[in-house]
N, C-alpha and C. Protein backbone atom coordinates (compact mmCIF):
# COMPACT_ATOMS: atom_id res chain seq x y z
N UNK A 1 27.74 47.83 20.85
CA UNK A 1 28.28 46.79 19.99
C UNK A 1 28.70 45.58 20.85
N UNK A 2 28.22 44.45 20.47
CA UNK A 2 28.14 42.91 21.11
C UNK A 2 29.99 42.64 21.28
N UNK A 3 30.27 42.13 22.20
CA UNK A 3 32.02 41.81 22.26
C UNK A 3 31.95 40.40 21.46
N UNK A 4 32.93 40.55 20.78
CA UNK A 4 33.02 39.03 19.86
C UNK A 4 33.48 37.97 20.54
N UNK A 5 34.22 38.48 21.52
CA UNK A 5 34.70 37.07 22.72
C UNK A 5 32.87 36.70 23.87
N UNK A 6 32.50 37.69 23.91
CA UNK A 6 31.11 37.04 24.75
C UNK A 6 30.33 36.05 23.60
N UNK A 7 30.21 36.61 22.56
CA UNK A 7 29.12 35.97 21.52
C UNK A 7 30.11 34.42 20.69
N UNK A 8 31.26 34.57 21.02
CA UNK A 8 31.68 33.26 20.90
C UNK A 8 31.37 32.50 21.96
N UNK A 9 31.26 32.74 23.03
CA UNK A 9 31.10 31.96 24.65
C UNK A 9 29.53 31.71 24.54
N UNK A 10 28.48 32.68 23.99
CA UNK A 10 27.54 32.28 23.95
C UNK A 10 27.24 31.13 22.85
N UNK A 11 27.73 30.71 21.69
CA UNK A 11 27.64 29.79 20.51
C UNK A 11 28.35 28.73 21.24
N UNK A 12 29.04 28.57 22.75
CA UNK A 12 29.63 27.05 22.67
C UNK A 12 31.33 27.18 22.14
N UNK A 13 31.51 28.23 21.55
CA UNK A 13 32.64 28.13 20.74
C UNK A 13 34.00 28.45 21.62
N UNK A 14 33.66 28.47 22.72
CA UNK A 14 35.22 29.12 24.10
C UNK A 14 34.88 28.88 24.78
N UNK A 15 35.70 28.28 25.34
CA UNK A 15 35.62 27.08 26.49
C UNK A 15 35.12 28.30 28.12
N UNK A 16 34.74 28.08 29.32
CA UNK A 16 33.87 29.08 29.97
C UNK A 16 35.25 29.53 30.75
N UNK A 17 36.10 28.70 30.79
CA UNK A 17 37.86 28.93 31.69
C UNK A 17 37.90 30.34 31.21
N UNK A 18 38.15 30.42 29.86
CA UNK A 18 38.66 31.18 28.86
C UNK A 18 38.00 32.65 29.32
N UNK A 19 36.57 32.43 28.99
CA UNK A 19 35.66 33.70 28.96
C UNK A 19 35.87 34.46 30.44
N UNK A 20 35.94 33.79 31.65
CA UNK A 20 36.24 34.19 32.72
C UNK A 20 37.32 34.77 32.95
N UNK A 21 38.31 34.31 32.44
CA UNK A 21 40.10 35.17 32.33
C UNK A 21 39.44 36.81 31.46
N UNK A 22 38.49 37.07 30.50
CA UNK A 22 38.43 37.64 29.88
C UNK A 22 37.40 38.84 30.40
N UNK A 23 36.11 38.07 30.98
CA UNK A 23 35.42 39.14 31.33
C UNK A 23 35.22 40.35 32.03
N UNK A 24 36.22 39.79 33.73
CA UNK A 24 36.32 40.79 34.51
C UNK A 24 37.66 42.67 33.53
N UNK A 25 38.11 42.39 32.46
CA UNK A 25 38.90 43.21 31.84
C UNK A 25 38.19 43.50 31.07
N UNK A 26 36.54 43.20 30.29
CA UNK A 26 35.89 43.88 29.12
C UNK A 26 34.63 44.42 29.95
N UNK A 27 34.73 46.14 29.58
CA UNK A 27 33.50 46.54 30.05
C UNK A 27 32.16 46.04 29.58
N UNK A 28 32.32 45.40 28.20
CA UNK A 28 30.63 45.25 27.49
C UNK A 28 30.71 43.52 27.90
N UNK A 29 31.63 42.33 27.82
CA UNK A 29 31.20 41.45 28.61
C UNK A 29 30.29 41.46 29.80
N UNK A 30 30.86 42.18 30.91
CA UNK A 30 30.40 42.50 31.88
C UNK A 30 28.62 43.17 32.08
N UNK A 31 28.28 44.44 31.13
CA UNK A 31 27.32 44.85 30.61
C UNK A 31 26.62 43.68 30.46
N UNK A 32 26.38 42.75 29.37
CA UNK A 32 25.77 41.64 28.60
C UNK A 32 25.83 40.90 29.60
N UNK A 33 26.78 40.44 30.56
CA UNK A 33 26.30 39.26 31.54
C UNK A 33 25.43 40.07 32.85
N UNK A 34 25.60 41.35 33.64
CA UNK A 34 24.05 42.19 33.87
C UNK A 34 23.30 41.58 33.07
N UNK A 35 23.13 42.12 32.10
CA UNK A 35 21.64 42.04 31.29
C UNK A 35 20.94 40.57 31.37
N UNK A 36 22.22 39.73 31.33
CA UNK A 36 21.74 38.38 31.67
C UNK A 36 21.02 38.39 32.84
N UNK A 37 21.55 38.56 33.90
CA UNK A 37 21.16 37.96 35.24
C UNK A 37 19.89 38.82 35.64
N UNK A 38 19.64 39.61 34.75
CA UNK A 38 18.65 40.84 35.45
C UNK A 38 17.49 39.92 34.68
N UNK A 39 17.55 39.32 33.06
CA UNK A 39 16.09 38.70 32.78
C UNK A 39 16.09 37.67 32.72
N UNK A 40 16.89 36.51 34.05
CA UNK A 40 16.85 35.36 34.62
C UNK A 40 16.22 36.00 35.66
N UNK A 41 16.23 36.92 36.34
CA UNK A 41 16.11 37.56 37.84
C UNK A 41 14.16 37.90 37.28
N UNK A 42 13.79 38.68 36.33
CA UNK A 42 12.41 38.87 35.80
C UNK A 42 11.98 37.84 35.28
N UNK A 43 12.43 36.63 34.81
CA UNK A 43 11.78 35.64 34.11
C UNK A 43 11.31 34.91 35.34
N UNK A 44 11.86 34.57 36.77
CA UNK A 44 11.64 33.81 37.39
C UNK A 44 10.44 34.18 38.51
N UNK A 45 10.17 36.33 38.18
CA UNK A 45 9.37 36.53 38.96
C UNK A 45 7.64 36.45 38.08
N UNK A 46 8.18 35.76 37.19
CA UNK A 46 6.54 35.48 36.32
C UNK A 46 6.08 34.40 36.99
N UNK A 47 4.82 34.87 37.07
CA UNK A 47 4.11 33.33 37.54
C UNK A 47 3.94 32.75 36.59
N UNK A 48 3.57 31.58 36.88
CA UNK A 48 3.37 30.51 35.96
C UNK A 48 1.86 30.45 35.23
N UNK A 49 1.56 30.04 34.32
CA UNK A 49 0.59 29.67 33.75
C UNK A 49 -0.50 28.77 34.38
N UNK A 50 -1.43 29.51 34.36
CA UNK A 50 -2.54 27.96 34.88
C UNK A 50 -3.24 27.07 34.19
N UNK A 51 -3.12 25.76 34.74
CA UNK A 51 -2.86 24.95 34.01
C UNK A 51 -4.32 24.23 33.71
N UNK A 52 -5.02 24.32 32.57
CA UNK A 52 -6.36 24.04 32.30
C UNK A 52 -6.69 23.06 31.95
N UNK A 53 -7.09 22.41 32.91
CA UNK A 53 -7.26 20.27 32.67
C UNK A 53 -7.97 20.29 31.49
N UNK A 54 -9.20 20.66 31.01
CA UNK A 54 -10.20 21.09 30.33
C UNK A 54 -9.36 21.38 28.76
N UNK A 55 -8.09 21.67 28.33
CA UNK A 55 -7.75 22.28 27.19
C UNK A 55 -7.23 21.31 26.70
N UNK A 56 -6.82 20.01 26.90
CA UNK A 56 -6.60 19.80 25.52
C UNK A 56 -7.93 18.50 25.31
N UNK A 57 -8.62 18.18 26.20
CA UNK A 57 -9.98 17.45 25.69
C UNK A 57 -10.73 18.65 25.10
N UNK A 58 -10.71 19.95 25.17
CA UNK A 58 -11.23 20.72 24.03
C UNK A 58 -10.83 20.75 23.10
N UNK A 59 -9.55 20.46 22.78
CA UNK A 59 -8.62 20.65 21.49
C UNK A 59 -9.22 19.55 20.58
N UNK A 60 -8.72 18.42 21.42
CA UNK A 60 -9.34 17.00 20.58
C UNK A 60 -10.41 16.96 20.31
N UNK A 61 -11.32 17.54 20.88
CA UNK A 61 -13.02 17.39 20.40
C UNK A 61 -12.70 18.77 19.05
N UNK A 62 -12.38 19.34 19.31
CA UNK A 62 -12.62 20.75 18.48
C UNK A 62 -11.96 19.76 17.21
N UNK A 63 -11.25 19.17 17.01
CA UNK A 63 -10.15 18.75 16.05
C UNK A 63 -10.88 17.38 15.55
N UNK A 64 -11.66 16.65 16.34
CA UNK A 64 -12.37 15.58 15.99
C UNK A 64 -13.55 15.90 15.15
N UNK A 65 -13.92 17.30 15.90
CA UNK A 65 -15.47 17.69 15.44
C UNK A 65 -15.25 18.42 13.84
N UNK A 66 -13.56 19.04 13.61
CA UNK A 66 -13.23 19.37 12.24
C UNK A 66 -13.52 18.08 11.37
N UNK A 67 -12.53 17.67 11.65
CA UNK A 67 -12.44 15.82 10.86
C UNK A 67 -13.96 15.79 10.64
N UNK A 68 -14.38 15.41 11.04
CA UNK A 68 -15.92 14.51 10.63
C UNK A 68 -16.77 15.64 10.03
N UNK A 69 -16.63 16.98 9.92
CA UNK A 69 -17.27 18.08 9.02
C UNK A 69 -16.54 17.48 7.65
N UNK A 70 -15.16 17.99 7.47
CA UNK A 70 -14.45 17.71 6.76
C UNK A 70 -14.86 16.43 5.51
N UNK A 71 -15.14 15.30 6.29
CA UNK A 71 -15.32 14.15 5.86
C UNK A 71 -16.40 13.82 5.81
N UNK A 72 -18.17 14.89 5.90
CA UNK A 72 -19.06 14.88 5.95
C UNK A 72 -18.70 15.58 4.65
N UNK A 73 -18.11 16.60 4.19
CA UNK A 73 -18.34 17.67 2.69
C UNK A 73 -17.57 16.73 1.74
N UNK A 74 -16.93 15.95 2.08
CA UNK A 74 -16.17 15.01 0.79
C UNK A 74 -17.06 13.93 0.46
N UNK A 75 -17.98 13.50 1.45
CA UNK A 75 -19.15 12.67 1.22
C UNK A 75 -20.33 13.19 0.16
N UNK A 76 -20.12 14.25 0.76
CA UNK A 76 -21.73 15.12 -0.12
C UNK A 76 -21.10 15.16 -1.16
N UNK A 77 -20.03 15.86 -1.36
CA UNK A 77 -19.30 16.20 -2.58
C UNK A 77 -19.23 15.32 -3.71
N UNK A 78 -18.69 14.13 -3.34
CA UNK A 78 -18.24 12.76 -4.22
C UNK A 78 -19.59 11.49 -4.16
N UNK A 79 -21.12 11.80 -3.32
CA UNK A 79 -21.94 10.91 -3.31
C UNK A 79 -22.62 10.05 -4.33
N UNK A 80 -22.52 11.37 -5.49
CA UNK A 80 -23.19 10.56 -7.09
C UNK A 80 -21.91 9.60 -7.52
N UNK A 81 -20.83 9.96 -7.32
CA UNK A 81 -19.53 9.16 -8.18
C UNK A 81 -19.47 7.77 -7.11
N UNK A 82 -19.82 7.92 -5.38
CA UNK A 82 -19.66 6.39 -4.80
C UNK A 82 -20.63 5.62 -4.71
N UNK A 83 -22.36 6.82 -5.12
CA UNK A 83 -23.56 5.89 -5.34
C UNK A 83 -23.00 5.13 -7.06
N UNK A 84 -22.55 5.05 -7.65
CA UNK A 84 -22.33 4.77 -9.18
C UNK A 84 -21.54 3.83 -8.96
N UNK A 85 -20.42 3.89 -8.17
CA UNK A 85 -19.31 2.61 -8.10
C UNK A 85 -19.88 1.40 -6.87
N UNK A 86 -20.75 1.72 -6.07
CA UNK A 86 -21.55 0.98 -5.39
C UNK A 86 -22.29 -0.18 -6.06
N UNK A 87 -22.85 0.95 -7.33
CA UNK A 87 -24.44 -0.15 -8.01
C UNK A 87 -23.44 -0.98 -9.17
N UNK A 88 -21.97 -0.76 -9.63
CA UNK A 88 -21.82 -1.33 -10.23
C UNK A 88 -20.85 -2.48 -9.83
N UNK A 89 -20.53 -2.26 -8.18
CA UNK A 89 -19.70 -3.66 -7.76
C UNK A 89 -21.07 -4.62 -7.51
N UNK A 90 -22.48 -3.64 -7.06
CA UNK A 90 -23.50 -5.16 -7.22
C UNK A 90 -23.86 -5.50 -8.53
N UNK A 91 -23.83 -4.98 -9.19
CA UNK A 91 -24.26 -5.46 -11.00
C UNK A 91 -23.56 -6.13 -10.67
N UNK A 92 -21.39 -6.26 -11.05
CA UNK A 92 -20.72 -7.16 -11.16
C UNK A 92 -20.74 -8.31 -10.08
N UNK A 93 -21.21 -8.19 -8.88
CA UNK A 93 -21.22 -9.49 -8.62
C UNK A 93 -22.52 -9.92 -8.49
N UNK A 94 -23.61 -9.35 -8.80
CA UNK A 94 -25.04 -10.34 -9.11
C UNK A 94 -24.92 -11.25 -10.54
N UNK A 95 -24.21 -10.18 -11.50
CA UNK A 95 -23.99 -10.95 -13.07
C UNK A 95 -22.94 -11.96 -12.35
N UNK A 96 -21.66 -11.74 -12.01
CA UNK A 96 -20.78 -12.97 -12.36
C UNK A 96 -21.45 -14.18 -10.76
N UNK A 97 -22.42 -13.77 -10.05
CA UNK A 97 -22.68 -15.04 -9.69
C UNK A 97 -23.93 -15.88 -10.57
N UNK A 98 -25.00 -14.92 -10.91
CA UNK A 98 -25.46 -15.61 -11.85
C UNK A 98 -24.96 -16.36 -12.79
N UNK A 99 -24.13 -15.91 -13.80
CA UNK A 99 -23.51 -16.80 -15.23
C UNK A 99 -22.56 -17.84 -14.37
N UNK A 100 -21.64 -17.76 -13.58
CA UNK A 100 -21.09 -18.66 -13.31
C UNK A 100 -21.30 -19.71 -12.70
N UNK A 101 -22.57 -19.17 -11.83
CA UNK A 101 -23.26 -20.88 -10.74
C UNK A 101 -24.16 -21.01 -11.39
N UNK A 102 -25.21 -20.80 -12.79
CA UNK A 102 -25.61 -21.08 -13.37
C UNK A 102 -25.64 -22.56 -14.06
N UNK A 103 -26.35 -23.47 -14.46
CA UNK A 103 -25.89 -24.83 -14.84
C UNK A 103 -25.37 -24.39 -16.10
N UNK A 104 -24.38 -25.54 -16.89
CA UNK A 104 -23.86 -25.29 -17.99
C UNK A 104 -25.08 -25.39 -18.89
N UNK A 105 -24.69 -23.84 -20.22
CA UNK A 105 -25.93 -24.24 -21.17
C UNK A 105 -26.16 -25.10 -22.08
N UNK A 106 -27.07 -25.72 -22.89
CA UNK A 106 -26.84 -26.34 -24.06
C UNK A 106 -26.27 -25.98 -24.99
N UNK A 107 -26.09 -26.89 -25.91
CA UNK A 107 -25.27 -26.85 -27.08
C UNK A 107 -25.18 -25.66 -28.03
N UNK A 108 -26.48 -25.23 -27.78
CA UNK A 108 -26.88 -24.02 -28.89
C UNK A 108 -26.56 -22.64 -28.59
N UNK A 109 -25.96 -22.42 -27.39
CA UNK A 109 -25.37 -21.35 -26.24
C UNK A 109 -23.81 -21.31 -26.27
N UNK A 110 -23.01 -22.51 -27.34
CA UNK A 110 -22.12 -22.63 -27.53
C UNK A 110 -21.41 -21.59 -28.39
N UNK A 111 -20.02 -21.38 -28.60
CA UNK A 111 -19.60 -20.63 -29.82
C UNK A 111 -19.29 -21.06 -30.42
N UNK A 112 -19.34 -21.02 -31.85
CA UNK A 112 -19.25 -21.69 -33.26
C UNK A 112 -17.32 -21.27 -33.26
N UNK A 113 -16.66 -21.93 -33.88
CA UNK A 113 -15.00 -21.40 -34.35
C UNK A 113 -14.96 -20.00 -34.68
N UNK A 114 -15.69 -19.67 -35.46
CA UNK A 114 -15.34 -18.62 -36.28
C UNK A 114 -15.40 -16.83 -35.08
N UNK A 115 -17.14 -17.67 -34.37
CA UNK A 115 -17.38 -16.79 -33.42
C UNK A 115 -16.84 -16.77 -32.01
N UNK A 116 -16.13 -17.74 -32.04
CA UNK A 116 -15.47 -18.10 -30.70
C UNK A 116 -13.75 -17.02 -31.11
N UNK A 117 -13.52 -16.81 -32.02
CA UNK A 117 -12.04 -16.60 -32.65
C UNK A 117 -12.00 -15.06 -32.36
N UNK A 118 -13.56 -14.34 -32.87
CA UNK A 118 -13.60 -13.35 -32.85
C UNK A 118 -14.03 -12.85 -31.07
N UNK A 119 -14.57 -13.21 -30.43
CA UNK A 119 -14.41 -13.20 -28.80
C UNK A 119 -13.66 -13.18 -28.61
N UNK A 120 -12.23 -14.01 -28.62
CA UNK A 120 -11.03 -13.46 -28.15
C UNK A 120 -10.21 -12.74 -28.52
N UNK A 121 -10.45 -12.89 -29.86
CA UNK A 121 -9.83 -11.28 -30.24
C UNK A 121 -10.04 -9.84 -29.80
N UNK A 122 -11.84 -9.70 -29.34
CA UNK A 122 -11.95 -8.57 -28.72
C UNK A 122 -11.13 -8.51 -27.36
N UNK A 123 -11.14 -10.15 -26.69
CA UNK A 123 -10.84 -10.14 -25.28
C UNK A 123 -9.30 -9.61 -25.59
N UNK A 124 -8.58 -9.69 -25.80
CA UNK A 124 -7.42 -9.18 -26.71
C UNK A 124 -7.20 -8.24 -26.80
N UNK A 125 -7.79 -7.33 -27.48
CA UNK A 125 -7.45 -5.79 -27.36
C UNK A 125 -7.92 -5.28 -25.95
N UNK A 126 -9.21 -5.56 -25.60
CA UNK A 126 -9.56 -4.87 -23.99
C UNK A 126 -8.38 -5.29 -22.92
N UNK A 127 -7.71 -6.11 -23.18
CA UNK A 127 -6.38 -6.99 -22.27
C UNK A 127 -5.23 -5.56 -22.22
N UNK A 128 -5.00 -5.79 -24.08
CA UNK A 128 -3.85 -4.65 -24.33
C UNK A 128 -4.49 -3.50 -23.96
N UNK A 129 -5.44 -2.96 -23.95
CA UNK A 129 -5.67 -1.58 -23.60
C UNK A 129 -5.81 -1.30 -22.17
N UNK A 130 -6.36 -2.23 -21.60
CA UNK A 130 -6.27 -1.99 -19.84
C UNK A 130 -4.62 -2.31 -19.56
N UNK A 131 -3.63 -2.93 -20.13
CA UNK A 131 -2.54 -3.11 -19.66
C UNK A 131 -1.92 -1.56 -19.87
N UNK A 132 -2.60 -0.70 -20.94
CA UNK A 132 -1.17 0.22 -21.23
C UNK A 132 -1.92 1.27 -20.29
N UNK A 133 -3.66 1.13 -19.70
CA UNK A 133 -4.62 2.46 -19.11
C UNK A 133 -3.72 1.70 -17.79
N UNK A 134 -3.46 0.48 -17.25
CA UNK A 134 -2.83 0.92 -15.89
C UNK A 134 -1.65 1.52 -15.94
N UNK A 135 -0.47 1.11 -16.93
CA UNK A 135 0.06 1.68 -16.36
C UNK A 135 0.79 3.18 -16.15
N UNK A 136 -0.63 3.87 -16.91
CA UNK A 136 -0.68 5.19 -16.00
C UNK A 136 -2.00 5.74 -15.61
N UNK A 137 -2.30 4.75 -15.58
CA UNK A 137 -3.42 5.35 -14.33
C UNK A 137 -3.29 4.62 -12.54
N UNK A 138 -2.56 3.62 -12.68
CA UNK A 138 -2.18 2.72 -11.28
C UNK A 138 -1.49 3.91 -10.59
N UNK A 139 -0.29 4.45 -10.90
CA UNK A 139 0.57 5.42 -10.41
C UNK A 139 -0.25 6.92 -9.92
N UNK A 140 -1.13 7.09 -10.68
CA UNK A 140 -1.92 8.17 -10.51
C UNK A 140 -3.26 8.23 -9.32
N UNK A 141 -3.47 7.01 -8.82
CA UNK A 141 -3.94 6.88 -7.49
C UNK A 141 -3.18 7.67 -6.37
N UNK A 142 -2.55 7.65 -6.30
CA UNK A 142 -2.08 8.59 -5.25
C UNK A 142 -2.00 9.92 -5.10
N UNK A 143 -2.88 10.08 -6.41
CA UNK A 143 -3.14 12.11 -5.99
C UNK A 143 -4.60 11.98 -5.92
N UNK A 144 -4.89 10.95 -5.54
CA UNK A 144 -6.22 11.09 -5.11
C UNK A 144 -6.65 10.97 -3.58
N UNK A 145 -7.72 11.91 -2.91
CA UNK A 145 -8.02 11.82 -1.59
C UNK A 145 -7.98 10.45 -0.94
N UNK A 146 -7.37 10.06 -0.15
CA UNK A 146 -7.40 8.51 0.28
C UNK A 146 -8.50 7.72 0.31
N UNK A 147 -10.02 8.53 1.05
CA UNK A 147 -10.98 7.19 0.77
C UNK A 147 -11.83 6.99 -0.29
N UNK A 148 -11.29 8.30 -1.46
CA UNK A 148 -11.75 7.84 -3.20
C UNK A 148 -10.52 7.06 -3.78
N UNK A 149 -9.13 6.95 -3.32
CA UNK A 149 -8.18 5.89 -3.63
C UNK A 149 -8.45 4.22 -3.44
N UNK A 150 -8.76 4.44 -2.10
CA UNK A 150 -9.17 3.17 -1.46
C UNK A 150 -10.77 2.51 -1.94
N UNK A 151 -11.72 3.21 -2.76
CA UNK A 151 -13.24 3.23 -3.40
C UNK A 151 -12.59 2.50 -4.45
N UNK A 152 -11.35 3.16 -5.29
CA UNK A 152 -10.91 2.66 -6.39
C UNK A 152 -10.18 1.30 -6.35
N UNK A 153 -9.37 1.16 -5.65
CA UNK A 153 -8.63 0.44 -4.77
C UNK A 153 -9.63 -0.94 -5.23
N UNK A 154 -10.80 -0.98 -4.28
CA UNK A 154 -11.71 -1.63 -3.81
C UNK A 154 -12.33 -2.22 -5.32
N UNK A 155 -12.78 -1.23 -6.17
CA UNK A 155 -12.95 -1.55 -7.39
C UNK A 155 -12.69 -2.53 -7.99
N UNK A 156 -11.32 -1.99 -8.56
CA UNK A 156 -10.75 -3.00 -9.64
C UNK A 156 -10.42 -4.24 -8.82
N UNK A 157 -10.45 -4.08 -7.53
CA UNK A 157 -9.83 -5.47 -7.08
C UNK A 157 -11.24 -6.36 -7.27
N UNK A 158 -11.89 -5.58 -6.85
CA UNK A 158 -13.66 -6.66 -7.51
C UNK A 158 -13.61 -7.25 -9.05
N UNK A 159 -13.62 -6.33 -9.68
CA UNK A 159 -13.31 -6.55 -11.37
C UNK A 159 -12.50 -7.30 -11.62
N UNK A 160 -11.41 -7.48 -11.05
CA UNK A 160 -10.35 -8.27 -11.43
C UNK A 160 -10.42 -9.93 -10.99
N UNK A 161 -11.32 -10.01 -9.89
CA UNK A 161 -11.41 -10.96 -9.21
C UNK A 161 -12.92 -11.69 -10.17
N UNK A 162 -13.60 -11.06 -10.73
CA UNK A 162 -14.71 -11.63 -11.47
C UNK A 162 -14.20 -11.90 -12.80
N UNK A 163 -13.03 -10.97 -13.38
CA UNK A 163 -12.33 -11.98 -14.38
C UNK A 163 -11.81 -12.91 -14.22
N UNK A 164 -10.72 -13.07 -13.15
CA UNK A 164 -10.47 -14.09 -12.64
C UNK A 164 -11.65 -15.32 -12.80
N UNK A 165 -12.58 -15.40 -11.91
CA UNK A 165 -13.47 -16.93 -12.36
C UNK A 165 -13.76 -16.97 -13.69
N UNK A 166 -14.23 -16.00 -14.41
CA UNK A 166 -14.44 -15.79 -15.90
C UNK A 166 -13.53 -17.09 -16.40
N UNK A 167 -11.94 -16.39 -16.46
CA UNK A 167 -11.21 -17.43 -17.37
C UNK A 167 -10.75 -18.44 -16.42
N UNK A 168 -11.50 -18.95 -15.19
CA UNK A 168 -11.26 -20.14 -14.61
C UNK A 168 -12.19 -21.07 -15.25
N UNK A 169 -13.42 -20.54 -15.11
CA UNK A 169 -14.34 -21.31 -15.73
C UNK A 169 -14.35 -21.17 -17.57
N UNK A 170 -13.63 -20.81 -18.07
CA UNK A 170 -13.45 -20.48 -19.33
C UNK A 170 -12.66 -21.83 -19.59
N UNK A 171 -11.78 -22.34 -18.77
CA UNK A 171 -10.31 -23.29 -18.79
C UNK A 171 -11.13 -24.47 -19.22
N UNK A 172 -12.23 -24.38 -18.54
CA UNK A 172 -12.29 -26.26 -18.59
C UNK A 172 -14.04 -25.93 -19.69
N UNK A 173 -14.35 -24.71 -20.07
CA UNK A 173 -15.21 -24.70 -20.49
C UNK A 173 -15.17 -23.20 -21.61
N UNK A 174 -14.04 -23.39 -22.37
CA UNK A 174 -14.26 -22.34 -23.38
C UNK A 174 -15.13 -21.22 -24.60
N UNK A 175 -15.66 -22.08 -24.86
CA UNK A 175 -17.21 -21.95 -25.64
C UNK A 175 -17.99 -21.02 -24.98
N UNK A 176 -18.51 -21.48 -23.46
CA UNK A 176 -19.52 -20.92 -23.34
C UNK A 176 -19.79 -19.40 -23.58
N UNK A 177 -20.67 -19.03 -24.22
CA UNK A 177 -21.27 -18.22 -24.08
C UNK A 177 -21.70 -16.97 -23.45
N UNK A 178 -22.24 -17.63 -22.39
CA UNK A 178 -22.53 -16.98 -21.60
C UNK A 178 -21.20 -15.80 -20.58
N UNK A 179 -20.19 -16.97 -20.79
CA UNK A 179 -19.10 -16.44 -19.68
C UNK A 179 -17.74 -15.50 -20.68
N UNK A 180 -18.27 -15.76 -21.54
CA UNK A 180 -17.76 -14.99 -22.97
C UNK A 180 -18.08 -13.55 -22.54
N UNK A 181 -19.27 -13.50 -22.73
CA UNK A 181 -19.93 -12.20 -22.58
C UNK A 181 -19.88 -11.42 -21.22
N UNK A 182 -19.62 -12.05 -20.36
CA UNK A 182 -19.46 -11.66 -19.07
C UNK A 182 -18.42 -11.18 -18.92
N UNK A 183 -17.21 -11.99 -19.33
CA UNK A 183 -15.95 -11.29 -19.34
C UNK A 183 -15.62 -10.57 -20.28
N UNK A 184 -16.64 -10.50 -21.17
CA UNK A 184 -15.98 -8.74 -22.21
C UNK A 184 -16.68 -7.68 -21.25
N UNK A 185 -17.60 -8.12 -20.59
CA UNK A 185 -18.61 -7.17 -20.01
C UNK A 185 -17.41 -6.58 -18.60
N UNK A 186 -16.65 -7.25 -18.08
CA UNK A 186 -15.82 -7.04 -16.88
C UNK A 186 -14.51 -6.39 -17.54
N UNK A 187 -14.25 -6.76 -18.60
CA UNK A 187 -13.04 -6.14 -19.29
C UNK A 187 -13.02 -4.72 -19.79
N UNK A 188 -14.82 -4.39 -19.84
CA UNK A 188 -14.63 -3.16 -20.28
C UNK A 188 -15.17 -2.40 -19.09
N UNK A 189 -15.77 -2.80 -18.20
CA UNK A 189 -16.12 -2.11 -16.87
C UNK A 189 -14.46 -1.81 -16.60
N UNK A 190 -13.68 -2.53 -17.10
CA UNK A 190 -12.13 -2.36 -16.04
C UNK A 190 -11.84 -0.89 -16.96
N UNK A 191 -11.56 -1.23 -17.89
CA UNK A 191 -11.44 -0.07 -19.09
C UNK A 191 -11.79 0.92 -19.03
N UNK A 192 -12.99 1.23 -18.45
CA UNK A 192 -13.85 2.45 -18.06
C UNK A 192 -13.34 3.00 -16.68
N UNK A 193 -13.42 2.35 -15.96
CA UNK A 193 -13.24 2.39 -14.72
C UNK A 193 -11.47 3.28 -14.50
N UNK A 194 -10.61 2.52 -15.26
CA UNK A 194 -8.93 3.68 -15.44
C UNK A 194 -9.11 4.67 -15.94
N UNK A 195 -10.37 4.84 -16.99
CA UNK A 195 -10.28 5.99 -17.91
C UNK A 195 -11.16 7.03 -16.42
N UNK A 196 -11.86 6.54 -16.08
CA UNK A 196 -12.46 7.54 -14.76
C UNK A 196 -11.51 7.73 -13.97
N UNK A 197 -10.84 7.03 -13.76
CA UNK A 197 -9.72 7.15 -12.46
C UNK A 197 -8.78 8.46 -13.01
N UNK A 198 -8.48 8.09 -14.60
CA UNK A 198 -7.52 8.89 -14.81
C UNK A 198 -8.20 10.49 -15.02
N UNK A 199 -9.44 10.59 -14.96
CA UNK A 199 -9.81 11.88 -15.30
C UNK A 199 -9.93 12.36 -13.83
N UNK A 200 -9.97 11.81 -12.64
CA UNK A 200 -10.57 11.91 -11.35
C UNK A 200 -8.91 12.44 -10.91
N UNK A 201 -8.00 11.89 -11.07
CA UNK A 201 -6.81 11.97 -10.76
C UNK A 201 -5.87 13.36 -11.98
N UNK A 202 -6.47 13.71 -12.99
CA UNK A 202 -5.85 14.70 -14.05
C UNK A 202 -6.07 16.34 -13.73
């Protein structure tokens, strides 16, 4: 049985003055500090370890060579879903450079009131519905693997940026047509695009 005055001296808790007034009068102090000095006395006759220049540039390669397996099976894995978000950041920016550096069309490419009223009304609901799909699907990026976060990431910031000229060039040129359609066409790519996120992330 351990002496409660040694195992306080060992915790720090009695000062070493103290333990010394005490030890030479307790037979099991005495015992326990033997036992000490005998596997300080065997610990010191171990040799040492040899020391293998070679181990940890194996480690790092072994650990590098995981990583890039790793990140070779998330490739294969996810290739149809980043070939798909690939072809559709070039759709969106072959369409919005076409319609927008396009010359302005004639008159007949214009929207009439009635049909111009109803364009923004759709633009309208796709607005309200991507406002209420972010905000829970924005938050929900982060249970996703980082470089399908950052794919997504990458996404909408494209989409968002081709609406953007949409209703720049919309400002000084409302009617058209053409840029009408483009931006319902980007409003619902956005739309689609949270509703994937949110199933990718559920």
């Amino acid at each position: 049985m351990s002496c409660k005055v040694y195992r306080q001296f060992k915790l720090g808790e009695m000062e070493e003055t103290v333990f010394n007034r005490h030890a030479p009068s307790c037979a099991e102090c005495q015992r326990l500090l033997a036992q000490d000095v005998q596997l300080l006395t065997l610990a010191k006759s171990l040799k040492p370890p040899v020391a293998n220049p070679l181990l940890w540039a194996k480690i790092e390669n072994a650990l590098r060579a995981e990583q890039q397996k790793r990140r070779l099976a998330w490739l294969q894995e996810h290739k149809w879903t980043l070939l798909r978000m690939a072809a559709v950041l070039l759709v969106a920016v072959g369409l919005g450079s076409y319609f927008l550096l396009k010359p302005k069309p004639s008159d007949s490419r214009l929207l009439a009131g009635a049909a111009l009223e109803q364009v923004e009304k759709k633009e309208r609901e796709y607005a309200a519905a991507i406002a209420e799909l972010e905000a829970i699907a924005l938050p929900q990026m982060a249970k996703l693997d980082v470089d399908l976060m950052l794919l997504y990431r990458d996404r909408l910031e494209t989409i968002d940026a081709q609406i953007l000229r949409c209703k720049e060039a919309l400002a000084t040129n409302p009617a058209n047509a053409h840029i009408r359609r483009y931006l319902l066409a980007a409003l619902q790519d956005k739309k689609e695009t949270l509703q994937e996120l949110l199933r990718m992330s559920g």
